[in-house]
N, C-alpha and C. Protein backbone atom coordinates (compact mmCIF):
# COMPACT_ATOMS: atom_id res chain seq x y z
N UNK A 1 -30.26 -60.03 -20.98
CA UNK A 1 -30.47 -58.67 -21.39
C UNK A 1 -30.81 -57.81 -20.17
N UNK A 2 -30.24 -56.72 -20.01
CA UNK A 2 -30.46 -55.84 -18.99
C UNK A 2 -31.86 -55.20 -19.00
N UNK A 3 -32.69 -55.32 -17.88
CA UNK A 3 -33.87 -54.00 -18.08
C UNK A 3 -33.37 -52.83 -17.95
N UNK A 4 -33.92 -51.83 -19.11
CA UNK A 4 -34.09 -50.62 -19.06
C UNK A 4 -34.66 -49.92 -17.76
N UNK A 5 -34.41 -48.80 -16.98
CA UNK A 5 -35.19 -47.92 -16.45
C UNK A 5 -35.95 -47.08 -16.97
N UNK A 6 -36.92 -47.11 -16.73
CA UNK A 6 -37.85 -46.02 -17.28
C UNK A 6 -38.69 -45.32 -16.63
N UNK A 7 -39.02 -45.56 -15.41
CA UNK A 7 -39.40 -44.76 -14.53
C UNK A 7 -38.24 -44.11 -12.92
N UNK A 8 -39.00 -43.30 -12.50
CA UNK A 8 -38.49 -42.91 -11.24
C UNK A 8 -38.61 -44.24 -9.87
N UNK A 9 -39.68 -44.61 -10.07
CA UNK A 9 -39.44 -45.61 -8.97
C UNK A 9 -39.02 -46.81 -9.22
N UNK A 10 -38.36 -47.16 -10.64
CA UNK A 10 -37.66 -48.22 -10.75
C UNK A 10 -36.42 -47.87 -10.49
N UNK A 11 -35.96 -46.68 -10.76
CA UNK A 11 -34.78 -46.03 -10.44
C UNK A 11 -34.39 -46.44 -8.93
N UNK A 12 -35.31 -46.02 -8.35
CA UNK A 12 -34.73 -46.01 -6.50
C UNK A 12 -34.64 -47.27 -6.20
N UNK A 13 -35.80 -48.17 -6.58
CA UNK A 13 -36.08 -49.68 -6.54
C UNK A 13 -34.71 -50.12 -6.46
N UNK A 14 -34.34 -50.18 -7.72
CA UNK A 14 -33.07 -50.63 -8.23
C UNK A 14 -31.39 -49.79 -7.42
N UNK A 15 -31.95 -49.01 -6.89
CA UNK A 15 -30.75 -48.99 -6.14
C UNK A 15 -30.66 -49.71 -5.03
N UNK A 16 -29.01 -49.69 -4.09
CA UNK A 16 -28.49 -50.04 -3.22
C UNK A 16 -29.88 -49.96 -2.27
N UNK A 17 -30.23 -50.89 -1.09
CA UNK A 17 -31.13 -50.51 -0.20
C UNK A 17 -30.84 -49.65 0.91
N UNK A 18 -29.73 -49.06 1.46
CA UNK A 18 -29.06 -48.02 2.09
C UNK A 18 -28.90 -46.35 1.55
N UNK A 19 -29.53 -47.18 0.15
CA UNK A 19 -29.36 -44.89 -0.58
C UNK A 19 -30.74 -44.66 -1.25
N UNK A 20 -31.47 -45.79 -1.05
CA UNK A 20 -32.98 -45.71 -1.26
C UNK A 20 -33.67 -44.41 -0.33
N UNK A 21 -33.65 -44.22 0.93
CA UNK A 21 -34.56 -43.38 1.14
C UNK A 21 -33.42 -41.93 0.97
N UNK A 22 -32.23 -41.78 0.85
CA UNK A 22 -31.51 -40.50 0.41
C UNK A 22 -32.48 -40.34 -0.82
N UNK A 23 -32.66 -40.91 -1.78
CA UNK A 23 -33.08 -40.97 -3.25
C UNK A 23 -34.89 -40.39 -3.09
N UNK A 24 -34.93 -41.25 -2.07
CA UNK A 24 -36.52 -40.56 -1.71
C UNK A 24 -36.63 -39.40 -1.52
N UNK A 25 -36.09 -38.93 -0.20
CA UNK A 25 -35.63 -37.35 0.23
C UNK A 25 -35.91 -36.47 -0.87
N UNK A 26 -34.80 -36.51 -1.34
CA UNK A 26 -34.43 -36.00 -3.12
C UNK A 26 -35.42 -35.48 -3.78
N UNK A 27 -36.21 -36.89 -4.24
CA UNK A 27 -37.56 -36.63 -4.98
C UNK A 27 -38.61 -36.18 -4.51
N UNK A 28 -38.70 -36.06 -3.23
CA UNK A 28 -39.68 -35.37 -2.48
C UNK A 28 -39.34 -33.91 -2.66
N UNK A 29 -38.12 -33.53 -2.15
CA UNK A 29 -37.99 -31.96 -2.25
C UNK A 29 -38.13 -31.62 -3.26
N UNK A 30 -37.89 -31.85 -4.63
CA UNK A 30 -38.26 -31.70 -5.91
C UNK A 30 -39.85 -31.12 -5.96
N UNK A 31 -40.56 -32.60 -5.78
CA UNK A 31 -41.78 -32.55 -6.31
C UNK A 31 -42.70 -31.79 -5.03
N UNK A 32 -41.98 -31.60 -4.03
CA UNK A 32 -42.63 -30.36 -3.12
C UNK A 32 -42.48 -29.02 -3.56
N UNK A 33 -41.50 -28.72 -4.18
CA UNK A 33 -40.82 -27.49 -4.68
C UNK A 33 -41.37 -26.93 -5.80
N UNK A 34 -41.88 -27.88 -6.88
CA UNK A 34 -42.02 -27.50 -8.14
C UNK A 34 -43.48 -28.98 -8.54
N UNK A 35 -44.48 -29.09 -7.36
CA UNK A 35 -44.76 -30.03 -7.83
C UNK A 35 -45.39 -30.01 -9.13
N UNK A 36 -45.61 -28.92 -10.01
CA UNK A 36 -45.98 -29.56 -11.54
C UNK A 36 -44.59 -29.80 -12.52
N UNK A 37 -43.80 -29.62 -11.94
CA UNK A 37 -43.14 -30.51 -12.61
C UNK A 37 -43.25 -32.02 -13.09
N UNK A 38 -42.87 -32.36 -14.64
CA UNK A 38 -43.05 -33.52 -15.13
C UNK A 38 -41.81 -34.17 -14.97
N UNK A 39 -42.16 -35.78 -13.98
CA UNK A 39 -40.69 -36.41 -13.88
C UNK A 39 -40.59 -37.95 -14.86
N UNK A 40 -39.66 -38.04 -15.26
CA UNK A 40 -39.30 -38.89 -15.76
C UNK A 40 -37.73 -39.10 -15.77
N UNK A 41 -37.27 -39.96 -16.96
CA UNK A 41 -35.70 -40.84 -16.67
C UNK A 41 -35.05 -40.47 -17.85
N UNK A 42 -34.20 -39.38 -17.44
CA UNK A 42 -33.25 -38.40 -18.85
C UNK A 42 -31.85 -38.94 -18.77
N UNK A 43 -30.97 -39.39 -19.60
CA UNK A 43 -29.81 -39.37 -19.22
C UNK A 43 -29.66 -41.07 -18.15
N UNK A 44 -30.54 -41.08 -18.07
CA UNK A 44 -30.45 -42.60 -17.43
C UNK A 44 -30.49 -42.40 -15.61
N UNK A 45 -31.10 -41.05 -15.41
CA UNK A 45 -30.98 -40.49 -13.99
C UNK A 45 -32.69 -40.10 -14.01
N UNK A 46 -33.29 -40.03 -12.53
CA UNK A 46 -34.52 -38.81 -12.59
C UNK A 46 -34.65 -37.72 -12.83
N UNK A 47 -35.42 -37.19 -13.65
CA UNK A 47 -34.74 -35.64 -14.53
C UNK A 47 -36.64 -35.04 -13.92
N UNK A 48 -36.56 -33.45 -14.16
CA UNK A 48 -37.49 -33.18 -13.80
C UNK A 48 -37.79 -32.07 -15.16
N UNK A 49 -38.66 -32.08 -15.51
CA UNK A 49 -39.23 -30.83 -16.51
C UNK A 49 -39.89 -29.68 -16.25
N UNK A 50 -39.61 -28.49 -16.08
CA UNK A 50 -41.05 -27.59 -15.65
C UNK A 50 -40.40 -26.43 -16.65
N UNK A 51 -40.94 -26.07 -17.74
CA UNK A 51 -40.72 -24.85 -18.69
C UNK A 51 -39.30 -25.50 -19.50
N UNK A 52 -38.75 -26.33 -19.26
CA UNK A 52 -37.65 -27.09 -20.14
C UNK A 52 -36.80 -27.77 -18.96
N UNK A 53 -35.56 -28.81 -19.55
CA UNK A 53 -35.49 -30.00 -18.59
C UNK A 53 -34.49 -28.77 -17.09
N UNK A 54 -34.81 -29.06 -16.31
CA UNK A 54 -34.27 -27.82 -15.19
C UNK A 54 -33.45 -29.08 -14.27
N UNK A 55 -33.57 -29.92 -13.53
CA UNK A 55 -32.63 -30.74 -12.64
C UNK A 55 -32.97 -32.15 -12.55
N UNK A 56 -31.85 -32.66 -12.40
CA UNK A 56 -31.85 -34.49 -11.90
C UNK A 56 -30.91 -34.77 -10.83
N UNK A 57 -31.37 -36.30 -10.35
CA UNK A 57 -29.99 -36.48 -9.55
C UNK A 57 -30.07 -38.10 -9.87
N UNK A 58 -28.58 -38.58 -9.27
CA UNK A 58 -28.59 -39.81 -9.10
C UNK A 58 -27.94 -40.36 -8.10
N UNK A 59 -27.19 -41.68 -8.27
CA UNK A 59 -26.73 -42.57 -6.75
C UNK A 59 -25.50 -42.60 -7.62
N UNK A 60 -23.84 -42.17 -7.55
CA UNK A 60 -23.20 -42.81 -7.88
C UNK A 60 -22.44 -44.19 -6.78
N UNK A 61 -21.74 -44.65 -7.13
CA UNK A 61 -20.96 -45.88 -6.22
C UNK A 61 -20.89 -44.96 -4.65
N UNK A 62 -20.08 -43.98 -4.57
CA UNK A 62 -19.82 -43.38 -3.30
C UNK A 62 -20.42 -41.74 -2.94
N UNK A 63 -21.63 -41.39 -4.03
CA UNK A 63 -21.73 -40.33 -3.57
C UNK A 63 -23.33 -39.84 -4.27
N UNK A 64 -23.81 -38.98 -4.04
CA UNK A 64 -24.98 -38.65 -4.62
C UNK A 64 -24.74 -37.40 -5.40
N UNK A 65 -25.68 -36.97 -6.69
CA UNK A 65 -25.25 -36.41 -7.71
C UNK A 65 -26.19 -35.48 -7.91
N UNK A 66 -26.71 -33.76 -7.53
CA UNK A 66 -27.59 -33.26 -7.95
C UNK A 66 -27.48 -32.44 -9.09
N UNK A 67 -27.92 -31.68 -10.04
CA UNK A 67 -27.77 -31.55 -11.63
C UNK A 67 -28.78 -30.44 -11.79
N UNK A 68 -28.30 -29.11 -12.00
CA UNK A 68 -28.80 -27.93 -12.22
C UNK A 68 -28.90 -28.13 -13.60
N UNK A 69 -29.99 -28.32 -14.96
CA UNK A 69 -30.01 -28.35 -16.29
C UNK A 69 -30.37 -27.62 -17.37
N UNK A 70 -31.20 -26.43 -15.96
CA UNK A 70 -31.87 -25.40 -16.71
C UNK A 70 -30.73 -24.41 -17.13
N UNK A 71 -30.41 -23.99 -18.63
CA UNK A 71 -29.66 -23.05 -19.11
C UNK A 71 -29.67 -21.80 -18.47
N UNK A 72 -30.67 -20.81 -18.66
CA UNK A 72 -30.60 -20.43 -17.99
C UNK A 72 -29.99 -20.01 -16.35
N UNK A 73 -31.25 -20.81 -15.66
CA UNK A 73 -30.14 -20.80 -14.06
C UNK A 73 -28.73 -20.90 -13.49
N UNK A 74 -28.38 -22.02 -14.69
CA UNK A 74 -26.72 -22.30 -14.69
C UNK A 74 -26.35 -20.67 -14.88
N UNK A 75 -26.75 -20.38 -16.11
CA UNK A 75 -26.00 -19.17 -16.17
C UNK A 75 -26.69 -17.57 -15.59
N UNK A 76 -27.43 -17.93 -14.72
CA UNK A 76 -27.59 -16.50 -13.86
C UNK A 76 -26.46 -16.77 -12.54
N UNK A 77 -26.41 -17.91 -12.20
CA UNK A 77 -26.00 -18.36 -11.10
C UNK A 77 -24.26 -19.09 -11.62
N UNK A 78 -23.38 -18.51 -12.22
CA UNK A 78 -22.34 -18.73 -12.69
C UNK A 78 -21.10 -17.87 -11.40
């Protein structure tokens, strides 16, 4: 049976050891940016919450994935 992710640092854990500290980076600028933001694992990626779910990212095979979620912003910034 596969483990679930459920946190952020099982997330990075569990990645490749070469896109581990990209993944760090990441979550740092986040939680420097907005640190009350609430993070957790949306979508099966690190998702961040602050006033409703606003961004995530992840590791795909060849590339890294950042994720604008807030309605809003998407659509001021269209």
């Amino acid at each position: 049976m596969r483990h679930e992710i459920t946190t952020v640092d099982e997330y990075i854990a569990a990645a490749p050891p070469e896109r581990q500290a990209t993944l760090r980076r990441l979550r740092s600028l986040i939680r420097s940016t907005v640190p009350e933001a609430n993070e957790r694992i949306e979508y099966g990626m690190p998702s961040y919450e602050y006033h409703g779910l606003f961004c995530g990212f992840a590791a795909q095979k060849r590339y890294f994935s950042f994720y604008v979620l807030h309605g809003a912003a998407v659509d001021a910034h269209r």
